[in-house]
N, C-alpha and C. Protein backbone atom coordinates (compact mmCIF):
# COMPACT_ATOMS: atom_id res chain seq x y z
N UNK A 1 54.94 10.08 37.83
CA UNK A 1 54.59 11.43 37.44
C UNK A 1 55.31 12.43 38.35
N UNK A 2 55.48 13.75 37.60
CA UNK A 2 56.35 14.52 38.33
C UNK A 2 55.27 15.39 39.36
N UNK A 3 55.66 15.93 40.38
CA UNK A 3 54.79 16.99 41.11
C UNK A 3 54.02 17.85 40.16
N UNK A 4 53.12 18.09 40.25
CA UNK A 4 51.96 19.13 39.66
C UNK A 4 51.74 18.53 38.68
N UNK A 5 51.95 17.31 38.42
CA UNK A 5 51.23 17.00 37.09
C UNK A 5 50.31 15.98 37.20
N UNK A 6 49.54 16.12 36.46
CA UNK A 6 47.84 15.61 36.70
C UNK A 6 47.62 14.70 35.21
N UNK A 7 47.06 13.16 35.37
CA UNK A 7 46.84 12.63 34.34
C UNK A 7 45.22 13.61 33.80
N UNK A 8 45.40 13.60 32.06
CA UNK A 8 44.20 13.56 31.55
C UNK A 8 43.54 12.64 31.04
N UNK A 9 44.29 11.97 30.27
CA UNK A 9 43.54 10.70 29.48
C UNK A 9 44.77 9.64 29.55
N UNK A 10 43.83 8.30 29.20
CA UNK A 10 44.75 7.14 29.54
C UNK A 10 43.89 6.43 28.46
N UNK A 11 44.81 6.02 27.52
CA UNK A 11 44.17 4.63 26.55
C UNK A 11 44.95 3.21 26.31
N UNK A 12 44.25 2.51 26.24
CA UNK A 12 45.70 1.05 25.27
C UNK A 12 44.97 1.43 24.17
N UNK A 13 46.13 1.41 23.68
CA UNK A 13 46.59 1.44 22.02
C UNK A 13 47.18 0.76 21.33
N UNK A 14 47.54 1.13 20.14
CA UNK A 14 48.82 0.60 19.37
C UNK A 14 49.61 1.69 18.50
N UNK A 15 50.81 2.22 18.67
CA UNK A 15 50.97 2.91 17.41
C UNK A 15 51.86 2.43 16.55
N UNK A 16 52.04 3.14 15.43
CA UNK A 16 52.34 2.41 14.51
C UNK A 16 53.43 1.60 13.96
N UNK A 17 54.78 1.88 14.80
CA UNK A 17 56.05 1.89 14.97
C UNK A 17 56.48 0.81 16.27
N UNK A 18 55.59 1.82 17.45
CA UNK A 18 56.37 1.05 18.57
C UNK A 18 55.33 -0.07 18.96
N UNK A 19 54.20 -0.17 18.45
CA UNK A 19 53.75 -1.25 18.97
C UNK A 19 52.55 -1.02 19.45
N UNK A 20 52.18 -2.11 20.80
CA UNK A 20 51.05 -1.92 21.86
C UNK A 20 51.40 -1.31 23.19
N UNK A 21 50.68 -0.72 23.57
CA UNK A 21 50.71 -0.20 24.66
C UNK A 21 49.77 0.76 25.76
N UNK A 22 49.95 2.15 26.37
CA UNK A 22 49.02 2.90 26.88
C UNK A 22 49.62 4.09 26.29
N UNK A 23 48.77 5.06 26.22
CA UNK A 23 48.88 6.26 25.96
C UNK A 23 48.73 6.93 26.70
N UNK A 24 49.13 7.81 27.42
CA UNK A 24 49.11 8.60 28.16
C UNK A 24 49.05 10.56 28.04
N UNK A 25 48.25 11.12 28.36
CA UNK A 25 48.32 12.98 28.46
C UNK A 25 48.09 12.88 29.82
N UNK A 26 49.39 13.93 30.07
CA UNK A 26 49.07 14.64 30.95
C UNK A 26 48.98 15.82 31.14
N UNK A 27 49.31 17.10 31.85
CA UNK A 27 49.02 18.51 31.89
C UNK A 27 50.36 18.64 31.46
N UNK A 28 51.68 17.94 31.36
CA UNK A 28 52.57 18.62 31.00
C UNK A 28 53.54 17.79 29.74
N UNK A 29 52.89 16.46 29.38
CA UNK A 29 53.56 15.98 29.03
C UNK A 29 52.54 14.19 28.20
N UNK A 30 53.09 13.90 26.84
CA UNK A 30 52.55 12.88 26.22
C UNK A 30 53.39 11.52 26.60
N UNK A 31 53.06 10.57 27.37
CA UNK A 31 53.99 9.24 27.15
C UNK A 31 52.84 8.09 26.74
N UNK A 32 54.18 7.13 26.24
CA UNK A 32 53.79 6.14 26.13
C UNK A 32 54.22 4.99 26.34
N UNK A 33 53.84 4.36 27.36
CA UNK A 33 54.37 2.75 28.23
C UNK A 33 53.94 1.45 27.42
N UNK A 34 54.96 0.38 26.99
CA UNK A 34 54.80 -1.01 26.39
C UNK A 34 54.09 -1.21 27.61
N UNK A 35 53.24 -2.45 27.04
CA UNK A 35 52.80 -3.20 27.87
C UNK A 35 52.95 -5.09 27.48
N UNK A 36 53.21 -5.71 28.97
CA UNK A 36 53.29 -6.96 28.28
C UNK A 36 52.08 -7.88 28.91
N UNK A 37 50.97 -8.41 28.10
CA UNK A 37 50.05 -9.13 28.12
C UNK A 37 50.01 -10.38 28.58
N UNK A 38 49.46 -11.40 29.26
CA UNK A 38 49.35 -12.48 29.51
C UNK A 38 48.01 -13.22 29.24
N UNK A 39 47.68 -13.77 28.35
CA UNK A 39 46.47 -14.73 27.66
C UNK A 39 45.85 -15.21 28.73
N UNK A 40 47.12 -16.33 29.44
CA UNK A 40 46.50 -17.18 30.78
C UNK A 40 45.41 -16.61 32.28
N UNK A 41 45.80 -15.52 32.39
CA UNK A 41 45.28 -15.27 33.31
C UNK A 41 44.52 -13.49 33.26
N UNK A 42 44.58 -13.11 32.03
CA UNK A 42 43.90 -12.04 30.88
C UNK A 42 44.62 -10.48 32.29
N UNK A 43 45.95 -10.91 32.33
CA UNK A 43 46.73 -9.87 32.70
C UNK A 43 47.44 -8.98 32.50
N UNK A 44 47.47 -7.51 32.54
CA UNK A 44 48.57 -6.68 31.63
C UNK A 44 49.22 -5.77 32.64
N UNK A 45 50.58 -5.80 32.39
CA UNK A 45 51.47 -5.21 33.19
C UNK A 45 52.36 -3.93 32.59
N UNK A 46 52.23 -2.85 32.92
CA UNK A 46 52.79 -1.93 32.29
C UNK A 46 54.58 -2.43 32.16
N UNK A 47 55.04 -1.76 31.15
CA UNK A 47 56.36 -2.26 30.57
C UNK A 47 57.60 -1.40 30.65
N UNK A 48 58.24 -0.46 29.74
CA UNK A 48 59.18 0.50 29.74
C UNK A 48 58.52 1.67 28.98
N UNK A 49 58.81 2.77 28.89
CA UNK A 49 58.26 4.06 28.96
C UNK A 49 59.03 4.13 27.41
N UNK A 50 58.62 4.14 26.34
CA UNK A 50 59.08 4.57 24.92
C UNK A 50 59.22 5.71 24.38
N UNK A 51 58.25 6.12 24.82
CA UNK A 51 58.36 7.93 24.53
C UNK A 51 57.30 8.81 25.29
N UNK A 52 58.32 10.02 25.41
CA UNK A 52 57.69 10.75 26.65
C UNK A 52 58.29 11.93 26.28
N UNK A 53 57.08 12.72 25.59
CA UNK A 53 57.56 14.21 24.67
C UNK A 53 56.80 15.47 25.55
N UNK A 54 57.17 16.27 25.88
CA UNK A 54 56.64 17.64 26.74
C UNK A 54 55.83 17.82 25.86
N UNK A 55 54.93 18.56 26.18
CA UNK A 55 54.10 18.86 25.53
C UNK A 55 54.46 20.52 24.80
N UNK A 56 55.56 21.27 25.49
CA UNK A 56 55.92 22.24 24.77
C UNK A 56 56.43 21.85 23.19
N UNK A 57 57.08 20.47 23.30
CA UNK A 57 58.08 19.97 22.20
C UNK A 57 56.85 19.58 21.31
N UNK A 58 55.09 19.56 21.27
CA UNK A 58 54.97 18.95 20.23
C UNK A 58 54.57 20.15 19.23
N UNK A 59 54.51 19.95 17.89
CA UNK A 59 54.48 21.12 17.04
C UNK A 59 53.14 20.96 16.20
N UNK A 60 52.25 20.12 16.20
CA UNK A 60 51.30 19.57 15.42
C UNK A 60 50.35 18.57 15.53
N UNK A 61 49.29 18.65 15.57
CA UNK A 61 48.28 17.49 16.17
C UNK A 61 47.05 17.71 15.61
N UNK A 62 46.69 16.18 14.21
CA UNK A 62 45.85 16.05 13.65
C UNK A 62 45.29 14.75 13.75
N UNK A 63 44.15 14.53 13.02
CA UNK A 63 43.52 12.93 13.03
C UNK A 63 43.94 12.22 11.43
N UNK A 64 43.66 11.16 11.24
CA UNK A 64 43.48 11.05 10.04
C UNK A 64 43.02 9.39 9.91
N UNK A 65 42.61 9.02 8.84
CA UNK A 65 42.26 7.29 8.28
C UNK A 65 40.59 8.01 8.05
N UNK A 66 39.87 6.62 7.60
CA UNK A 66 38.68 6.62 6.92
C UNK A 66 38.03 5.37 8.31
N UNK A 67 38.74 4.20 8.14
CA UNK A 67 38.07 3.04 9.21
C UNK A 67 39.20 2.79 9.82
N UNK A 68 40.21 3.01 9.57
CA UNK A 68 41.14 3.17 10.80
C UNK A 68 41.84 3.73 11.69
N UNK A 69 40.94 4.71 11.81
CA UNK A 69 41.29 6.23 12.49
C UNK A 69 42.87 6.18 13.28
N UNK A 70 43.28 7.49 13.80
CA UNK A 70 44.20 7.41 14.20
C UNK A 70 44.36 9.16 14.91
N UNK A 71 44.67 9.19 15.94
CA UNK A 71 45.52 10.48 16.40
C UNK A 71 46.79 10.78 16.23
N UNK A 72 47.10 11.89 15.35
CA UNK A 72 48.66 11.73 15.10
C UNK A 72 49.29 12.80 15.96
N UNK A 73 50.70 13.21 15.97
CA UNK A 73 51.41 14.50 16.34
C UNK A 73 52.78 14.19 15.94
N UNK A 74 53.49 15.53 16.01
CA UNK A 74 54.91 15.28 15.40
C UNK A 74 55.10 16.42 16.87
N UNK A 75 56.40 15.47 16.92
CA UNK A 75 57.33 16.64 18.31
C UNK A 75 58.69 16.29 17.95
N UNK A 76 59.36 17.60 18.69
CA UNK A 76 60.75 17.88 18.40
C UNK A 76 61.15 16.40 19.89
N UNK A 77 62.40 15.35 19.11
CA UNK A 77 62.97 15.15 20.19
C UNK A 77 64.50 15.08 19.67
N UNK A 78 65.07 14.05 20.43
CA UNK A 78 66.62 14.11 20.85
C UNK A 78 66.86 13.67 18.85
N UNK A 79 66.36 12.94 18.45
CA UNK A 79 66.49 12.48 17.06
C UNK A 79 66.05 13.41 15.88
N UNK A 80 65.78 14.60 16.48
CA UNK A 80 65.03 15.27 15.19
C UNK A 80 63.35 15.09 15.45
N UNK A 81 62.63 15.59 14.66
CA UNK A 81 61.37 15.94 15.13
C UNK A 81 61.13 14.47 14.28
N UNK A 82 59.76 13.93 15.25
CA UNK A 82 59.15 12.48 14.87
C UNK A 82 58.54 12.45 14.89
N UNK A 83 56.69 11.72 14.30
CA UNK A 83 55.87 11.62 13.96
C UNK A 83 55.51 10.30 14.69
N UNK A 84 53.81 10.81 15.15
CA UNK A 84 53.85 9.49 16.16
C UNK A 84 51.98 9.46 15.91
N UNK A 85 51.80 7.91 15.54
CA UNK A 85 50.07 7.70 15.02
C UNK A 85 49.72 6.53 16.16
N UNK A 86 49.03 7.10 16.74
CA UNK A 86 47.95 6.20 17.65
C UNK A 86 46.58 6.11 17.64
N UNK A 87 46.27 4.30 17.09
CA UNK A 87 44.99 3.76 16.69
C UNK A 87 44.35 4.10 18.11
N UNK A 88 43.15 5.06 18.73
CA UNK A 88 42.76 5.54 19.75
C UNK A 88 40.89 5.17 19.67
N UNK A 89 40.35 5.29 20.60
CA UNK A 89 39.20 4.64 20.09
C UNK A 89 38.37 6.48 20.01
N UNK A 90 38.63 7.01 20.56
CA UNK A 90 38.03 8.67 20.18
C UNK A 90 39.11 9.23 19.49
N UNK A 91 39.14 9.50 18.30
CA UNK A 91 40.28 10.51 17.69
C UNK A 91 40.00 11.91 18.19
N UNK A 92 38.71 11.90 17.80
CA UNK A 92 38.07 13.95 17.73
C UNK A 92 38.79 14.41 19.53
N UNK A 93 37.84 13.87 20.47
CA UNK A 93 38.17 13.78 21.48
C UNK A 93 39.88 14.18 22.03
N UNK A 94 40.69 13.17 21.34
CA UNK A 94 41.81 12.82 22.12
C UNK A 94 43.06 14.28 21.12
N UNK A 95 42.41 14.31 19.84
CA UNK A 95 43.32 15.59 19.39
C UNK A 95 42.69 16.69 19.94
N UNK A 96 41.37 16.89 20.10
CA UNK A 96 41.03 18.42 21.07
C UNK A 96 41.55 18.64 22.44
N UNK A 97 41.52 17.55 23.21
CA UNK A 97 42.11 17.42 24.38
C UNK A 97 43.52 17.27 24.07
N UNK A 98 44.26 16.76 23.64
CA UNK A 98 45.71 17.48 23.11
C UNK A 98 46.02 18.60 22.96
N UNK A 99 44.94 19.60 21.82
CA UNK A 99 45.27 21.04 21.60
C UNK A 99 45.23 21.55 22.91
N UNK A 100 44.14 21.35 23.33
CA UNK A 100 43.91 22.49 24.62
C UNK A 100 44.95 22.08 25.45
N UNK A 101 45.45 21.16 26.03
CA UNK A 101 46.65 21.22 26.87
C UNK A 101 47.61 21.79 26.68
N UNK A 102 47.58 21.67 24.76
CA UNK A 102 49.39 22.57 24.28
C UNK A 102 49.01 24.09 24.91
N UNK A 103 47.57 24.48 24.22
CA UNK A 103 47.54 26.14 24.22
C UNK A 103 47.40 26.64 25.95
């Protein structure tokens, strides 16, 4: 993490594209780290950093599913703006605490 920046929330997840992993907010910025699992000894080791969008860059942040909820957002990156859904175990929670960090 860079100076002045402060974690808010931390989940494992999965989203829908890149996989399993953690989710991460912070005060300035959304990432998200693979993680690689081990059965044998019920160990998880953070992995490579997949995406990691400022939080100025994101443009939109809603929930959506019926039983398989999900937190979504779309942010501008190097590829054009992308859409990103993470199975989260609080949706309401994790998109309000999103907004308020953007505003």
């Amino acid at each position: 993490m860079e100076k002045g920046e402060n974690r808010i929330k931390q989940e494992d997840c999965s989203e829908d594209n890149l996989g399993a992993g953690i989710l991460t907010l912070t005060n300035k910025r959304l990432a998200f780290d693979k993680t690689n699992a081990r059965i044998m000894d019920f160990s998880k080791h953070f992995g490579e950093t997949v995406m990691d969008v400022k939080l100025d860059d994101v443009t939109k942040v809603w929930k959506e599913g019926l039983l398989m909820k999900k937190v979504c957002f779309t942010a501008k990156t190097n590829d054009g703006e992308q859409t990103f859904k993470f199975g989260v175990f609080n949706t309401k929670d994790w998109t309000k605490t999103i907004e308020k960090q953007i505003s």
